[in-house]
C-alpha atoms as a PDB file:
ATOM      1  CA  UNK A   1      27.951-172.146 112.201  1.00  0.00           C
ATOM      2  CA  UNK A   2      28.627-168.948 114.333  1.00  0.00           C
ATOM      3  CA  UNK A   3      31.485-168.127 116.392  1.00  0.00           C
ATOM      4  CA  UNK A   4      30.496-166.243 119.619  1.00  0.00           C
ATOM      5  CA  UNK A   5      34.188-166.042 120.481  1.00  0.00           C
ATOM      6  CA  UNK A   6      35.250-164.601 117.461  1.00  0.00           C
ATOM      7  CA  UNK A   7      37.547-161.751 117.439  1.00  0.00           C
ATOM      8  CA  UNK A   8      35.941-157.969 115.720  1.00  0.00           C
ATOM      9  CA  UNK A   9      39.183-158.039 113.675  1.00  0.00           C
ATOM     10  CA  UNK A  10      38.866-161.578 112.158  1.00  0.00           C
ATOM     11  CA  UNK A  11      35.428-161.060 111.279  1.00  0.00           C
ATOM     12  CA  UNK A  12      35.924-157.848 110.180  1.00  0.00           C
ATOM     13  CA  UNK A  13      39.114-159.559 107.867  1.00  0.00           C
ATOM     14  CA  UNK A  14      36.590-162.735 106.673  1.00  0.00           C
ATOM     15  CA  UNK A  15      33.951-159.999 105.485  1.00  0.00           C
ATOM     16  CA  UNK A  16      36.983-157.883 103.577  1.00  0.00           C
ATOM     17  CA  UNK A  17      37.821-161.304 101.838  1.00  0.00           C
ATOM     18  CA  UNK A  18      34.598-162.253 100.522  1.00  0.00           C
ATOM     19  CA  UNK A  19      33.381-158.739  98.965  1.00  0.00           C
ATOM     20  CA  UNK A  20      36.920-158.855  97.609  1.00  0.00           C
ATOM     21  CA  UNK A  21      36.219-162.164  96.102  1.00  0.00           C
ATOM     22  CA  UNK A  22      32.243-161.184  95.454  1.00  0.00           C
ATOM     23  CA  UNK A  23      33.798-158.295  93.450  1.00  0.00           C
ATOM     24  CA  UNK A  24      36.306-160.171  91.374  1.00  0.00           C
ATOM     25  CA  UNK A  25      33.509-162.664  90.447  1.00  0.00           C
ATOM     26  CA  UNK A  26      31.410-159.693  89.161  1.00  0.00           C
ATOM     27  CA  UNK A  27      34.211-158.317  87.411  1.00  0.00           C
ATOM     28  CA  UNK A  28      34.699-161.395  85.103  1.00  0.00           C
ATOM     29  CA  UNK A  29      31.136-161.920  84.692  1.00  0.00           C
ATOM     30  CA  UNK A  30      31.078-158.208  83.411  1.00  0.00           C
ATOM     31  CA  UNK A  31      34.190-158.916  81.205  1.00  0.00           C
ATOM     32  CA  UNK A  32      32.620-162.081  79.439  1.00  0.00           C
ATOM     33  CA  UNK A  33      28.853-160.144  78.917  1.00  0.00           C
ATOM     34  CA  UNK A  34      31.154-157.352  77.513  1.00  0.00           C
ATOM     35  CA  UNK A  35      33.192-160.118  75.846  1.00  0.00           C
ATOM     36  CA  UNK A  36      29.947-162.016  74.423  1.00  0.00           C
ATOM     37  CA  UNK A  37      28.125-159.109  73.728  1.00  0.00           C
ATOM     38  CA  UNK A  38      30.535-157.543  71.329  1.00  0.00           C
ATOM     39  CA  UNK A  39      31.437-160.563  70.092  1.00  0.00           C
ATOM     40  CA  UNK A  40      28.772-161.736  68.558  1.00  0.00           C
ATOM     41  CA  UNK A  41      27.702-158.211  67.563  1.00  0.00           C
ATOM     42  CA  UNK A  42      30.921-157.842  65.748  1.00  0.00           C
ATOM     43  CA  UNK A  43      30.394-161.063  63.965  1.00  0.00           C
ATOM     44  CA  UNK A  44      26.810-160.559  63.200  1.00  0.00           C
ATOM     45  CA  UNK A  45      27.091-157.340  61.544  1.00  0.00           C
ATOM     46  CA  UNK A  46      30.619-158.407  59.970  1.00  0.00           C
ATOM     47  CA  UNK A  47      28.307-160.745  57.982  1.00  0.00           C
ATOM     48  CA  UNK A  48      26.691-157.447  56.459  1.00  0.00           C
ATOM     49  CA  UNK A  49      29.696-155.543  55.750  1.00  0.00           C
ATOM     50  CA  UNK A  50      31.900-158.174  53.682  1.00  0.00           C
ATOM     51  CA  UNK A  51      30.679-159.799  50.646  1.00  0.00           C
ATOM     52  CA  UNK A  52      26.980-160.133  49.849  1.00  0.00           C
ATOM     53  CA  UNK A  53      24.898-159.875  52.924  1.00  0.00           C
ATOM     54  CA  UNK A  54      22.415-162.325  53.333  1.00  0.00           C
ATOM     55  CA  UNK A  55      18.893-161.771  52.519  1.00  0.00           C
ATOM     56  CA  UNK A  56      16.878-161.985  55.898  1.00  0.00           C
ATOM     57  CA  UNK A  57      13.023-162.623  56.123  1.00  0.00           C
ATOM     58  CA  UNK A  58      11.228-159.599  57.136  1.00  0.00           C
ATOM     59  CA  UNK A  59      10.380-161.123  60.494  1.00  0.00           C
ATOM     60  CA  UNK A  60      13.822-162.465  60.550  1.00  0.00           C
ATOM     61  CA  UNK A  61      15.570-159.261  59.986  1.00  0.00           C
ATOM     62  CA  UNK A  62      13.264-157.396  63.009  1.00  0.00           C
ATOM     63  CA  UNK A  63      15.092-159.842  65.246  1.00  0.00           C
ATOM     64  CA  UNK A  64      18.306-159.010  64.246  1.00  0.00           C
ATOM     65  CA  UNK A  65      17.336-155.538  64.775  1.00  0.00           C
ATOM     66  CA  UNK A  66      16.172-156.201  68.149  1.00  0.00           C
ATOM     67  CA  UNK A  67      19.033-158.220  68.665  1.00  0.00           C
ATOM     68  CA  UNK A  68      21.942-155.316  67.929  1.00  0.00           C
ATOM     69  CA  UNK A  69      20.006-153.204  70.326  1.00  0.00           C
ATOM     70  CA  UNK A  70      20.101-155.518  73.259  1.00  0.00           C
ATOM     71  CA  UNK A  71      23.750-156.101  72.450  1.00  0.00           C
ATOM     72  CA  UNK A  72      24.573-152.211  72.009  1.00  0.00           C
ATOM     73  CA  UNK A  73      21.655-151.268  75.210  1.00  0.00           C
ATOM     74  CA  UNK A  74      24.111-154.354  76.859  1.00  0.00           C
ATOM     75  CA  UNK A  75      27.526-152.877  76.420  1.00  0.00           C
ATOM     76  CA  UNK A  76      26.684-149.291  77.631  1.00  0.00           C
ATOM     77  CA  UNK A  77      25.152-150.830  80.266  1.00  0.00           C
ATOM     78  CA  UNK A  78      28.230-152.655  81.560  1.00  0.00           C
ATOM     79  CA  UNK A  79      29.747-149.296  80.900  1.00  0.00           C
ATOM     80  CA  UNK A  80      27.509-147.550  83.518  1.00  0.00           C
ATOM     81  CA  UNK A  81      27.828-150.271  85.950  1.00  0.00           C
ATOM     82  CA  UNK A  82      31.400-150.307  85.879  1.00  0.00           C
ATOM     83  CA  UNK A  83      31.450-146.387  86.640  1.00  0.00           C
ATOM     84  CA  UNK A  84      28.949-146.942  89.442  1.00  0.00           C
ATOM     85  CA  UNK A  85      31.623-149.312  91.119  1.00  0.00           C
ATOM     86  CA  UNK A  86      33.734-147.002  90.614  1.00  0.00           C
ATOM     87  CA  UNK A  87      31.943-144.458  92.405  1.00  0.00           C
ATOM     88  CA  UNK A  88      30.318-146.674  94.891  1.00  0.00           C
ATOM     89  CA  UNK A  89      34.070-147.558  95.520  1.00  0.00           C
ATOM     90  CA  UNK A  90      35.821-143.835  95.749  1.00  0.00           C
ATOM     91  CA  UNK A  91      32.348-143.269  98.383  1.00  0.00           C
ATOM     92  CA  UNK A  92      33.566-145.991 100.547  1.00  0.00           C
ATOM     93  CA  UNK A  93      37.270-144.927 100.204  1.00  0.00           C
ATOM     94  CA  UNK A  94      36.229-141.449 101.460  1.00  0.00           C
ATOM     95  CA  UNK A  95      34.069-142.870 104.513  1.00  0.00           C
ATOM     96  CA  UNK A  96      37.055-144.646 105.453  1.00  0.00           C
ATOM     97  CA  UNK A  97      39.737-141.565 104.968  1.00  0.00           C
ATOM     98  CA  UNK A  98      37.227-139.453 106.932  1.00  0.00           C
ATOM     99  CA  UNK A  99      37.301-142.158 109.643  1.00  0.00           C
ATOM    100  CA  UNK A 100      40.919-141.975 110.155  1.00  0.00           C
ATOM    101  CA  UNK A 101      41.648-138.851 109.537  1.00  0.00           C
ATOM    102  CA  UNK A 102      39.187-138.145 112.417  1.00  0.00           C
ATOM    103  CA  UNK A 103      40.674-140.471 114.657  1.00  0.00           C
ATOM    104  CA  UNK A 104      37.413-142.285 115.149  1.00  0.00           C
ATOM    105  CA  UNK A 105      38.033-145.411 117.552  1.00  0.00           C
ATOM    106  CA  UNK A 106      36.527-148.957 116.685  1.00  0.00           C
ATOM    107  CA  UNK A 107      35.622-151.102 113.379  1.00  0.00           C
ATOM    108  CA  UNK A 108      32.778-150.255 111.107  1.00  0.00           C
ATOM    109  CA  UNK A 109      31.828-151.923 107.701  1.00  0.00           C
ATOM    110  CA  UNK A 110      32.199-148.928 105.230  1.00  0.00           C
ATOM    111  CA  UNK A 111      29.593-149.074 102.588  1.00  0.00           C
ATOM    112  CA  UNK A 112      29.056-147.161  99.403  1.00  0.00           C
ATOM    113  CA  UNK A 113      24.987-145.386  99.817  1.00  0.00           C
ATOM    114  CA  UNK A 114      22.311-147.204  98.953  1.00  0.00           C
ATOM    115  CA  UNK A 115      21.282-145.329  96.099  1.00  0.00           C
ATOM    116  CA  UNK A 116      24.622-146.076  94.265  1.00  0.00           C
ATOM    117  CA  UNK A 117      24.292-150.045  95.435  1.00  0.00           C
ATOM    118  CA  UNK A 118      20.435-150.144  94.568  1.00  0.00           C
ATOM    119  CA  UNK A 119      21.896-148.561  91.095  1.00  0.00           C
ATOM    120  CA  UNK A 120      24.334-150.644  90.340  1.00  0.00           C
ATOM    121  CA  UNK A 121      21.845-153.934  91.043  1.00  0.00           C
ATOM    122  CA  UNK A 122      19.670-152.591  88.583  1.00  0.00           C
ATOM    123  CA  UNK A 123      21.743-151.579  85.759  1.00  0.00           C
ATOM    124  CA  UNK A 124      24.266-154.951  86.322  1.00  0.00           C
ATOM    125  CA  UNK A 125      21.222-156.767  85.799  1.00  0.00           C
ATOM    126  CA  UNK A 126      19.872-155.048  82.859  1.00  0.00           C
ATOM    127  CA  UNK A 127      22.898-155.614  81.306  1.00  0.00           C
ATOM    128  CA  UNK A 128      22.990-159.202  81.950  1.00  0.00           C
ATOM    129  CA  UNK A 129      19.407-159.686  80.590  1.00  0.00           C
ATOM    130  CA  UNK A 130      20.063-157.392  77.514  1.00  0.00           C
ATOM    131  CA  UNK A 131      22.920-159.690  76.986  1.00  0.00           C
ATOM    132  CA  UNK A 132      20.712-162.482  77.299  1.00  0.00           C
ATOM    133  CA  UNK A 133      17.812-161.186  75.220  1.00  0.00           C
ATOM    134  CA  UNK A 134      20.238-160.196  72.108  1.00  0.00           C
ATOM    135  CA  UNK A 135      21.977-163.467  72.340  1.00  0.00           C
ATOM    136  CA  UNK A 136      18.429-165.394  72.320  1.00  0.00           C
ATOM    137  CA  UNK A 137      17.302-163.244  68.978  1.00  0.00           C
ATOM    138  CA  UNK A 138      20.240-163.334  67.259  1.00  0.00           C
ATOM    139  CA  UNK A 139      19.760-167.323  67.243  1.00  0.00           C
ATOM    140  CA  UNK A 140      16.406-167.030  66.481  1.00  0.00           C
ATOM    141  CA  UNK A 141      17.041-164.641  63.293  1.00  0.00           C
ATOM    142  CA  UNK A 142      19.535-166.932  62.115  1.00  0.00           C
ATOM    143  CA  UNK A 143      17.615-169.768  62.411  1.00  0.00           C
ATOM    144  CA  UNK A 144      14.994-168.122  60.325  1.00  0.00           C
ATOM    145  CA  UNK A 145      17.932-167.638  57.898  1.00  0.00           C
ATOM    146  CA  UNK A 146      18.616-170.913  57.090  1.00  0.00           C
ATOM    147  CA  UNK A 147      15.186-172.251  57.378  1.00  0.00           C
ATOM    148  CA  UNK A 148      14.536-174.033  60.918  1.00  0.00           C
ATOM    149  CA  UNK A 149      11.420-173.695  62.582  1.00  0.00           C
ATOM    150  CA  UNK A 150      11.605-171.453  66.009  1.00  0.00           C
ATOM    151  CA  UNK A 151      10.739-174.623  68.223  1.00  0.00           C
ATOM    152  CA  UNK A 152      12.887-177.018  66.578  1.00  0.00           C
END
């Protein structure tokens, strides 16, 4: 539903709250691909460094390859994003110093360019699917460990 009446200012303070919230709820989604990504990374190749490392199928062990890749590609990824917000977010601090420090009468919504948001899409969701993809062939490979067929 719309509010005609609807002050500048209130509208102005609704939109503040929700990219405030947005961002928070990218933030932990960040923290837990981080979080999952070297997780299971760590415990994967822990399994190779301590005691006798189990003896992969050749197919099996091209997974697991694949797998540490997407999980490394993953983790830099979230790295970059989370310098992009940082830029995108020193961008939109600047707008709004030069805004005030010029005296400049009225509300405006201060982005960051949309270069640095079309950026940020792009690598945030490359990082999510890298997540996804390492995740997906790290099962795989150890279900070829132990025997189970793919589809089962």
């Amino acid at each position: 539903m719309i509010d005609e009446k609807m002050p500048l200012s209130e509208s102005l303070g609704m939109f503040n709250t929700l990219s405030v919230e947005i961002r928070s709820k990218i933030d932990g989604l960040v923290k837990q691909v981080l979080f999952l990504s070297g997780g299971v990374q760590a415990i994967t190749i822990g399994a190779f460094l301590s005691g006798k490392p189990p003896q992969f199928p050749a197919p099996a062990s091209a997974l697991l390859r694949f797998g540490w890749l997407s999980l490394s590609a993953c983790i830099v990824l979230c790295l970059v994003f989370m310098l992009g917000h940082v830029f995108a977010m020193i961008s939109v601090g600047l707008k709004s110093k030069n805004k005030l420090e010029q005296g400049r009468p009225g509300a405006e919504v201060l982005v960051a360019p949309k270069p640095l948001r079309v950026f940020n899409w792009l690598v945030g969701l490359s990082a999510f699917l890298c997540c996804a993809a390492g995740m997906i062939t790290i099962s795989l490979a150890a279900m070829a460990l132990i025997g189970a067929p793919a589809g089962a």
